[in-house]
Structure formats: structure tokens, C-alpha cells
C-alpha atoms as a PDB file:
ATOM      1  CA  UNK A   1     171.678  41.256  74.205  1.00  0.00           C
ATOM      2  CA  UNK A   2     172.762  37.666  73.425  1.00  0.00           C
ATOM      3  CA  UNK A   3     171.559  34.350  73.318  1.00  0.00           C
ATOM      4  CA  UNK A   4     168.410  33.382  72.291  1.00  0.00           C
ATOM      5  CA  UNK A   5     167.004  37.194  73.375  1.00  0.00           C
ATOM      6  CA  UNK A   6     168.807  38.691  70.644  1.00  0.00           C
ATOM      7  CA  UNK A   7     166.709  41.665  68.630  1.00  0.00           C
ATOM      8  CA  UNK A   8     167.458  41.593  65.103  1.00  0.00           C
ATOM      9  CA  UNK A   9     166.925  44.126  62.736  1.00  0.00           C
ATOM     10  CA  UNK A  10     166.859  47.774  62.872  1.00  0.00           C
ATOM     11  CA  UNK A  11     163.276  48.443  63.925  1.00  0.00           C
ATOM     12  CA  UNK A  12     162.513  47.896  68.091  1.00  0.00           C
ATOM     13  CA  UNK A  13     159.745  47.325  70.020  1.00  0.00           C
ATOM     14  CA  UNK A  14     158.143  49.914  71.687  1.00  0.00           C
ATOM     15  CA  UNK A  15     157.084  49.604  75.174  1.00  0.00           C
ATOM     16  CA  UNK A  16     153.444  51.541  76.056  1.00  0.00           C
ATOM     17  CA  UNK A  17     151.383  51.051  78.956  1.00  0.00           C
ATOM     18  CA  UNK A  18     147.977  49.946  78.227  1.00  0.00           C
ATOM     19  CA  UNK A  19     145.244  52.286  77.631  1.00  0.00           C
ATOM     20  CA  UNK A  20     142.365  52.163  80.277  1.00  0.00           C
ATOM     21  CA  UNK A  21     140.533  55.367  79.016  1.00  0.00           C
ATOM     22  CA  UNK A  22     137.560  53.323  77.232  1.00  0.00           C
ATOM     23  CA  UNK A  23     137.669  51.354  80.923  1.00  0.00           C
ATOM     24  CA  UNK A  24     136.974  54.698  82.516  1.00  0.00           C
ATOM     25  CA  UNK A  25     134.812  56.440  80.774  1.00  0.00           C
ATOM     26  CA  UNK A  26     132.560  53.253  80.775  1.00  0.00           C
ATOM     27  CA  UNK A  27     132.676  53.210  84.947  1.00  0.00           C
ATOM     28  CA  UNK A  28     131.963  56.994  84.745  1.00  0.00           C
ATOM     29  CA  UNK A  29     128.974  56.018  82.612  1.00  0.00           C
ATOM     30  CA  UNK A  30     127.842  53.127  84.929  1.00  0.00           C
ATOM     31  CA  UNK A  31     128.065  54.978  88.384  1.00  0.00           C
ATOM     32  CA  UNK A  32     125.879  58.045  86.890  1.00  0.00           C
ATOM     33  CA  UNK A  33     123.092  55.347  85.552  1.00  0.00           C
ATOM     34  CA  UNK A  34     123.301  53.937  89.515  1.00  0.00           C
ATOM     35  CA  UNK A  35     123.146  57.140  90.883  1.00  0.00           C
ATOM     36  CA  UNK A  36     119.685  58.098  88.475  1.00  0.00           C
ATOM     37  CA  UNK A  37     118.021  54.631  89.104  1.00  0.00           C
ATOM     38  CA  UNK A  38     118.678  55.269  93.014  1.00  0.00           C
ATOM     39  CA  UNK A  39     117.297  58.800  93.149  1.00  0.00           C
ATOM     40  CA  UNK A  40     114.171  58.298  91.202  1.00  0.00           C
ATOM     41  CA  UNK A  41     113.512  55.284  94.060  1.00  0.00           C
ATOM     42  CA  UNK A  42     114.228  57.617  96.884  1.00  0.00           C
ATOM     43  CA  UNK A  43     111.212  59.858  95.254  1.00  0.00           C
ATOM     44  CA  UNK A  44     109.105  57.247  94.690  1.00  0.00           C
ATOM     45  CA  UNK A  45     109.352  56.471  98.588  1.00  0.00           C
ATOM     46  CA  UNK A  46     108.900  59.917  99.221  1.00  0.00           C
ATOM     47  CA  UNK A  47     105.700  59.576  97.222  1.00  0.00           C
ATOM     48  CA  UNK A  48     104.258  57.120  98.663  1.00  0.00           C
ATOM     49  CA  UNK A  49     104.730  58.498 102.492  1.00  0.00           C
ATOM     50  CA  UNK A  50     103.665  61.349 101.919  1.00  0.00           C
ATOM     51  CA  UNK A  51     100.342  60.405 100.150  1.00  0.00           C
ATOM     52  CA  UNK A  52     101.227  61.829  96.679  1.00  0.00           C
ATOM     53  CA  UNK A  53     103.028  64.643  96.535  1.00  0.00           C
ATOM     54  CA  UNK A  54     101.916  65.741  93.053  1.00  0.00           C
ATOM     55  CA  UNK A  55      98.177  65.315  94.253  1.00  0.00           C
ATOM     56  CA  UNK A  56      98.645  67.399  97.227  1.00  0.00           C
ATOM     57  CA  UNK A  57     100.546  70.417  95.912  1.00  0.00           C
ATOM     58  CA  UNK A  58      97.353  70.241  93.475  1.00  0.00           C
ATOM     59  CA  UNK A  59      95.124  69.967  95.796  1.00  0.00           C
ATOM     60  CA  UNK A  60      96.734  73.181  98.105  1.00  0.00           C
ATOM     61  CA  UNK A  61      95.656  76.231  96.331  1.00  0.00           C
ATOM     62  CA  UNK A  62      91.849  75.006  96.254  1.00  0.00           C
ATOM     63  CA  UNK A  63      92.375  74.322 100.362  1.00  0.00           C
ATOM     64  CA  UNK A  64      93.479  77.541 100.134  1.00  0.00           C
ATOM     65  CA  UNK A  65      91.704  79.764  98.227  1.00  0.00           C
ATOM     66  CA  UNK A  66      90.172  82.638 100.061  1.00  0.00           C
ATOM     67  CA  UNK A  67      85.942  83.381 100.474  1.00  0.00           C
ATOM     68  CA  UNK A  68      84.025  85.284  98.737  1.00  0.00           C
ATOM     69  CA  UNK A  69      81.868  88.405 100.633  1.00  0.00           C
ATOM     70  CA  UNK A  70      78.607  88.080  99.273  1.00  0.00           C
ATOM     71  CA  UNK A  71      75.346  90.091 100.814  1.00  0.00           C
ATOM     72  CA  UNK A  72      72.609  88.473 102.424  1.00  0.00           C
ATOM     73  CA  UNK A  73      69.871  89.881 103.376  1.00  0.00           C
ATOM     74  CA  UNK A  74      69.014  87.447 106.818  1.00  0.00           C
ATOM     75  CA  UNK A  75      70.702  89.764 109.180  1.00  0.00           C
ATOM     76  CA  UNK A  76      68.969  92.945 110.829  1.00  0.00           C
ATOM     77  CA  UNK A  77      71.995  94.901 111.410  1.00  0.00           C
ATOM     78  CA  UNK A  78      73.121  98.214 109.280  1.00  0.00           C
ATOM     79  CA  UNK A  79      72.461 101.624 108.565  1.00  0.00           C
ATOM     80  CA  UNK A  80      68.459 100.477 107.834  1.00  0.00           C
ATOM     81  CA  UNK A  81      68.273 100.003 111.682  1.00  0.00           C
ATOM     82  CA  UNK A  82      68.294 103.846 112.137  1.00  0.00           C
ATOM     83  CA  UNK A  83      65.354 104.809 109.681  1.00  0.00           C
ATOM     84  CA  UNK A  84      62.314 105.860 111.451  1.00  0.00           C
ATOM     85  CA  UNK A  85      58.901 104.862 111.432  1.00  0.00           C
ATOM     86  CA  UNK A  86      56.396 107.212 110.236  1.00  0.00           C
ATOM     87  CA  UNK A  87      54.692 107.184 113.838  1.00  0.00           C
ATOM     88  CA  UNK A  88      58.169 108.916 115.268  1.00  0.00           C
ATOM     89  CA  UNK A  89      58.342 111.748 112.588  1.00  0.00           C
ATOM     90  CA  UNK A  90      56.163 114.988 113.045  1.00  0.00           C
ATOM     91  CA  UNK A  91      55.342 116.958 109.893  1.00  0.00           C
ATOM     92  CA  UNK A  92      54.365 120.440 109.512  1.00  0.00           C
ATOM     93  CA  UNK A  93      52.296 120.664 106.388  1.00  0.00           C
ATOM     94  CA  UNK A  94      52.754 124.506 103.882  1.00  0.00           C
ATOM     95  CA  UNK A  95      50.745 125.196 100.720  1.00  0.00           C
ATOM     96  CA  UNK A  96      53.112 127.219  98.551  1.00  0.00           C
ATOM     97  CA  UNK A  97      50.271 127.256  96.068  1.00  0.00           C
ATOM     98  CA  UNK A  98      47.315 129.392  95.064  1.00  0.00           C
ATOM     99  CA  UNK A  99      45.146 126.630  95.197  1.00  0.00           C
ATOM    100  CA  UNK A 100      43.446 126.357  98.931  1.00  0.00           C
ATOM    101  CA  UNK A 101      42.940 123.633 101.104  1.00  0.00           C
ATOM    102  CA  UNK A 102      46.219 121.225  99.754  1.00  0.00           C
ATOM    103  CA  UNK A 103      47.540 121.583 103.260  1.00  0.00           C
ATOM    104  CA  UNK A 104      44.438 120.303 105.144  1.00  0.00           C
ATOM    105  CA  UNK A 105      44.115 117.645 102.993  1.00  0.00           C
ATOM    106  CA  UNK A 106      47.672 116.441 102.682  1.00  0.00           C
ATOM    107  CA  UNK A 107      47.828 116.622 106.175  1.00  0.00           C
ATOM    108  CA  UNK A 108      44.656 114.341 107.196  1.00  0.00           C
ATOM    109  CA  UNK A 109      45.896 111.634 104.661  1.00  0.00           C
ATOM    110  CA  UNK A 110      49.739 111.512 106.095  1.00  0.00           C
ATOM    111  CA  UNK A 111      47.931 111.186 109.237  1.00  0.00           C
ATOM    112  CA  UNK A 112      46.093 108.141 108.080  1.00  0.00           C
ATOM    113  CA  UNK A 113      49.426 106.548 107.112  1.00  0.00           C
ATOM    114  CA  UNK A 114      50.683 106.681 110.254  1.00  0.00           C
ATOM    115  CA  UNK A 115      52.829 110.415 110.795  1.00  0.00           C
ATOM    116  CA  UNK A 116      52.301 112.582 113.605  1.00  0.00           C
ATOM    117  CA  UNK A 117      51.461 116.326 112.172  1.00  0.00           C
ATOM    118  CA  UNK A 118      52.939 119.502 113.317  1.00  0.00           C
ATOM    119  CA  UNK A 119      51.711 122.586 111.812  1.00  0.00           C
ATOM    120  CA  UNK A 120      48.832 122.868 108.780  1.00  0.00           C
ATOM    121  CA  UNK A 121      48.560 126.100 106.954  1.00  0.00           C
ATOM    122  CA  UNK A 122      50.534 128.785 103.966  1.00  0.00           C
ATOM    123  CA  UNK A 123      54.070 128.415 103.514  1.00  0.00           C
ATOM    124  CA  UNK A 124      56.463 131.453 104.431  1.00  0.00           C
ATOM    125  CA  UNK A 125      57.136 134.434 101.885  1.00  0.00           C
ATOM    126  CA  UNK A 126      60.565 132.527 101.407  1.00  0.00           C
ATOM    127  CA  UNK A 127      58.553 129.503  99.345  1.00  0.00           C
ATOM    128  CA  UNK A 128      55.169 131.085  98.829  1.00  0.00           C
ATOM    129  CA  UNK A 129      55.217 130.707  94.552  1.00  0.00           C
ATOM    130  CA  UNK A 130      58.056 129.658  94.453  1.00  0.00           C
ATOM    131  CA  UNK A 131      58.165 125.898  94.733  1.00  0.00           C
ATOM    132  CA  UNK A 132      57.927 124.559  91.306  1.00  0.00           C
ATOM    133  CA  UNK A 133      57.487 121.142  91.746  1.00  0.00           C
ATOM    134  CA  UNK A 134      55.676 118.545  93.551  1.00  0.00           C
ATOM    135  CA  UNK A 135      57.228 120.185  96.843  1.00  0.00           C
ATOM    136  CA  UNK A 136      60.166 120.117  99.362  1.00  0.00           C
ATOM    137  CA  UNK A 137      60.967 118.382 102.221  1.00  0.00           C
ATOM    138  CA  UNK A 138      62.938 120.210 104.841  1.00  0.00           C
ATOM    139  CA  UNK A 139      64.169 119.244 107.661  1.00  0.00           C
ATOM    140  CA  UNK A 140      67.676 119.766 110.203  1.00  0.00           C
ATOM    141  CA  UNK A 141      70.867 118.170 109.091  1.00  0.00           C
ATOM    142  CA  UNK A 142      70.372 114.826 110.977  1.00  0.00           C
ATOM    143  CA  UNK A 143      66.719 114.358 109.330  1.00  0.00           C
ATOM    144  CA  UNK A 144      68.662 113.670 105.773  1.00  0.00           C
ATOM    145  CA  UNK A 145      69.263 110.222 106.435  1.00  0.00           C
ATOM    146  CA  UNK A 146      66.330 109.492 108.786  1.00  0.00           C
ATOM    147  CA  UNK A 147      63.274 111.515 108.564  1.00  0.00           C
ATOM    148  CA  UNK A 148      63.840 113.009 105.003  1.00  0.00           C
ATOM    149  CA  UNK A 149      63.610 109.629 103.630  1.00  0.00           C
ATOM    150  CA  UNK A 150      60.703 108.462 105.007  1.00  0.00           C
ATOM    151  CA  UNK A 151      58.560 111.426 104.446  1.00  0.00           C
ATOM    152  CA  UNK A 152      59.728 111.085 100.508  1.00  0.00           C
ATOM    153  CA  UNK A 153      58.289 107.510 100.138  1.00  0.00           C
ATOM    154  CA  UNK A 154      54.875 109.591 100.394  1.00  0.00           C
ATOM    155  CA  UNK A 155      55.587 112.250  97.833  1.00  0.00           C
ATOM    156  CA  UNK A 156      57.911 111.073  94.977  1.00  0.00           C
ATOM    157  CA  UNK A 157      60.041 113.789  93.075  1.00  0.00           C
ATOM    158  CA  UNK A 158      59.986 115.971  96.656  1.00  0.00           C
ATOM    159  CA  UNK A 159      63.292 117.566  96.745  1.00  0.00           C
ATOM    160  CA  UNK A 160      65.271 117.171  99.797  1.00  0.00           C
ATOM    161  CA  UNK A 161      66.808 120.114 101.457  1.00  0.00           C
ATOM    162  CA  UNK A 162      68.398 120.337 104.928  1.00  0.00           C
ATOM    163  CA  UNK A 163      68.639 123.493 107.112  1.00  0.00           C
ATOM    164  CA  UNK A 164      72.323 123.440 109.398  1.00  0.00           C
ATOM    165  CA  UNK A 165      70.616 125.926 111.868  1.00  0.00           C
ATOM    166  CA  UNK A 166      67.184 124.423 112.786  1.00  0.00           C
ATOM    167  CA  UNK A 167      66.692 122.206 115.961  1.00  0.00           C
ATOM    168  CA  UNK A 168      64.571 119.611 116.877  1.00  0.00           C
ATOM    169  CA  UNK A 169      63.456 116.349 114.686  1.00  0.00           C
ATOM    170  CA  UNK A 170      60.149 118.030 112.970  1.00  0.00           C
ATOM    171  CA  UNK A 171      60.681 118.277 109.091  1.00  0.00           C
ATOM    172  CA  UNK A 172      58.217 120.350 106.592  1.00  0.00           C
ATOM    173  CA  UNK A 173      56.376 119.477 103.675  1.00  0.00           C
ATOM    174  CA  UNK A 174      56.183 122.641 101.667  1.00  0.00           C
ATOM    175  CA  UNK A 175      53.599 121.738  98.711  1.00  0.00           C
ATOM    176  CA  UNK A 176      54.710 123.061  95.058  1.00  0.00           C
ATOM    177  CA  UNK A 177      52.680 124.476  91.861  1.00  0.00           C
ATOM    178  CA  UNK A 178      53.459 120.814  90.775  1.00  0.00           C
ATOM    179  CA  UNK A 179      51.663 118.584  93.294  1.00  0.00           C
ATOM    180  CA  UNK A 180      48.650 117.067  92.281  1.00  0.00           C
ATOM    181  CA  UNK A 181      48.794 114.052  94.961  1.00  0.00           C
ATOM    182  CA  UNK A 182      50.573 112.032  97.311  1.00  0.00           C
ATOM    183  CA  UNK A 183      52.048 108.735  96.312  1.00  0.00           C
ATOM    184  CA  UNK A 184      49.822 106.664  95.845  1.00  0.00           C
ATOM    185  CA  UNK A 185      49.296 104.506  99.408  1.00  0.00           C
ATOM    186  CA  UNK A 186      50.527 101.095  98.214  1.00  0.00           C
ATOM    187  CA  UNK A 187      53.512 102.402  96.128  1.00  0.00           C
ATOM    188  CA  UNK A 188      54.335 104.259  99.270  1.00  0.00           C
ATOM    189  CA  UNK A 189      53.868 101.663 101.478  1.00  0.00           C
ATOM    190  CA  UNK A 190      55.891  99.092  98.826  1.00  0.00           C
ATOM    191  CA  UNK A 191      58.774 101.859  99.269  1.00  0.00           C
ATOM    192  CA  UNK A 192      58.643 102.550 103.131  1.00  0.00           C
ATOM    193  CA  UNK A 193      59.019  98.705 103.416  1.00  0.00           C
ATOM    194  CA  UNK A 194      62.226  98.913 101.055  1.00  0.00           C
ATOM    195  CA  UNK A 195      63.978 101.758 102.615  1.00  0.00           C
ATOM    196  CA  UNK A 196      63.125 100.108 106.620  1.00  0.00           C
ATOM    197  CA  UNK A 197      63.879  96.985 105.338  1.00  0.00           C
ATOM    198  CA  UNK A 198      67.015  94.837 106.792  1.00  0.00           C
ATOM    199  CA  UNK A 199      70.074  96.148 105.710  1.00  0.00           C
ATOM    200  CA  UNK A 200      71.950  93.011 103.844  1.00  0.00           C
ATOM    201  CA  UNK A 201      75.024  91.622 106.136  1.00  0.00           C
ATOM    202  CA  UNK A 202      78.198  90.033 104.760  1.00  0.00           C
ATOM    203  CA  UNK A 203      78.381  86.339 104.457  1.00  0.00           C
ATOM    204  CA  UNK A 204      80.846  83.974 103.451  1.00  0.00           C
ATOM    205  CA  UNK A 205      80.647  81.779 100.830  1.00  0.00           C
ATOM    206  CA  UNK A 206      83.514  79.804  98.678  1.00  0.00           C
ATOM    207  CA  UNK A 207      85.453  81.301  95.695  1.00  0.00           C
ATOM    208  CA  UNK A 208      86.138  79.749  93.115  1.00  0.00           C
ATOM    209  CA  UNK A 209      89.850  78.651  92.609  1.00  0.00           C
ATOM    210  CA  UNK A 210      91.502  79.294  89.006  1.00  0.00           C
END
């Protein structure tokens, strides 16, 4: 080149374009810090719509949380609904002992408490001797969860025994070597009121939440 524009010299200027990667790198950094500042504003509008988010998805599981069956015994419904009283159940009265008169005399005082009474007298050859405790109660099939119960309040230890092939709702008291006496009358009574008692019924009330 000539004129005033003349290079001298043997080294040359280079021509570079100017480097805008500092420039970029900075816009990258702005637009993220926008982008955070603007999203933690849309959540805080959320927020305050809502009524607190945080508070609420607390607050849920507690809303939530299922009851608790407990029993309470206020109700007059269950299986207690279907024990007799002593005035519906007839008992036949057998002395399976040597010793005379225990069937007269257990008789007269179940009477007194309120059961009907069947038959008074010896038991069968089957238990004659042969009942070693206080006695046993026998009675059909049904009479195990009804009769049989009742009739035991009055002679504790009894065992219970059910015959499949007998009809009708009378149940025995077959007196063994063991007896000396029936229950005593207000330890009997104190039971009888137990087992007639209201059955306890299921009731509602909260759980607590974890």
C-alpha cells in the first residue's frame, strides 16, 4: 500500500473479531437469577391464595386420620341379650352322693333365687359315684350358651357338659362327692348380673395421629 497507509516492517497486524464470551456467559447468568426471583414470587402468591400451603398439607393427615373402635358399655345390644333369666330355666336336681337329702335342699334354695325346678331325687347309674366334684351341669346343645351359664353362677367349679341328643330347654344339676354348698347368694347374684349384663357396643372415638 502507499501513501501515508504504508505498513512498515516485517511484523502485521492481525485482524480478530472481538470476543463476546465473558458478555454471554454474564446474560446467561442474569436471565437464570430473573427466572429464580420470578418463580419463588409465583409461590409466594400461590401461598397466600391458598391459605398456606405448608400449614395445610400439615394439617391433612390429622383431618384425616381414621377413629378408633373403642367398647362402651351404654348400648343393650349383643350376644348378652340372649342369656336367660333364672325364672325361664327349669332344673332337675340329682344327688350323685351318699349323703341324703342334697337334692331337696339344693332344690328349695335355687327355687328361692328365682329357677323353676324340674325333677328332685338320685342321679342315674351313669353319675351315681361318680361325679367328683362340686357337680355337673347338663343340658342340650343350645343350653351351652344360655341356660348352662346361668345355672353355673349358682354353683362355681360345676362342669359344663352338653348332650347333642336331648330335647327340650330343661338342664340338670347332678350334685358331686365335692359339693358342700351353693354359691353363696350375693356372689351369685354379683355374677348373674355380670353375665346378663349389657353387652358393650362399638363407639367411635378419635385416634391419635403420629
Amino acid at each position: 500500500m502507499g501513501g501515508q497507509y504504508r505498513i512498515t516492517g516485517d511484523k502485521y497486524p492481525r485482524m480478530r473479531r472481538p470476543r463476546r464470551r465473558g458478555r454471554l456467559v454474564l446474560m446467561v447468568v442474569a436471565s437464570v437469577a430473573v427466572l429464580g426471583v420470578g418463580g419463588w414470587g409465583t409461590l409466594q402468591l400461590i401461598d397466600v391464595f391458598t391459605g398456606g400451603g405448608k400449614q395445610a398439607a400439615a394439617a391433612g393427615p390429622k383431618a384425616d386420620c381414621a377413629t378408633k373402635v373403642s367398647p362402651s358399655a351404654s348400648a343393650s345390644t349383643g350376644a348378652n341379650a340372649a342369656v336367660p333369666k333364672p325364672a325361664q330355666i327349669t332344673v332337675n336336681v340329682y344327688n350323685a352322693t351318699p349323703r341324703s337329702g342334697l337334692a331337696k335342699s339344693t332344690a328349695d334354695e335355687l327355687k328361692k333365687r328365682g329357677f323353676k325346678i324340674g325333677d328332685v331325687g338320685n342321679a342315674s347309674a351313669q353319675f351315681d359315684k361318680k361325679v367328683k366334684g362340686t357337680g355337673i351341669l347338663l343340658g342340650p346343645a343350645a343350653s351351652l350358651d344360655t341356660s348352662l351359664p346361668v345355672l353355673a353362677t349358682q354353683l362355681t367349679g360345676a362342669e359344663r357338659r352338653t348332650d347333642t341328643g336331648r330335647k327340650g330347654g330343661t338342664v340338670d344339676l347332678i350334685i358331686g362327692t365335692a359339693f358342700k354348698d351353693l354359691t353363696a347368694k350375693a356372689a351369685a347374684d354379683k355374677a348373674l348380673a355380670a353375665l346378663s349384663g349389657p353387652a358393650p357396643a362399638a363407639t367411635a372415638s378419635p385416634k391419635a395421629c403420629s
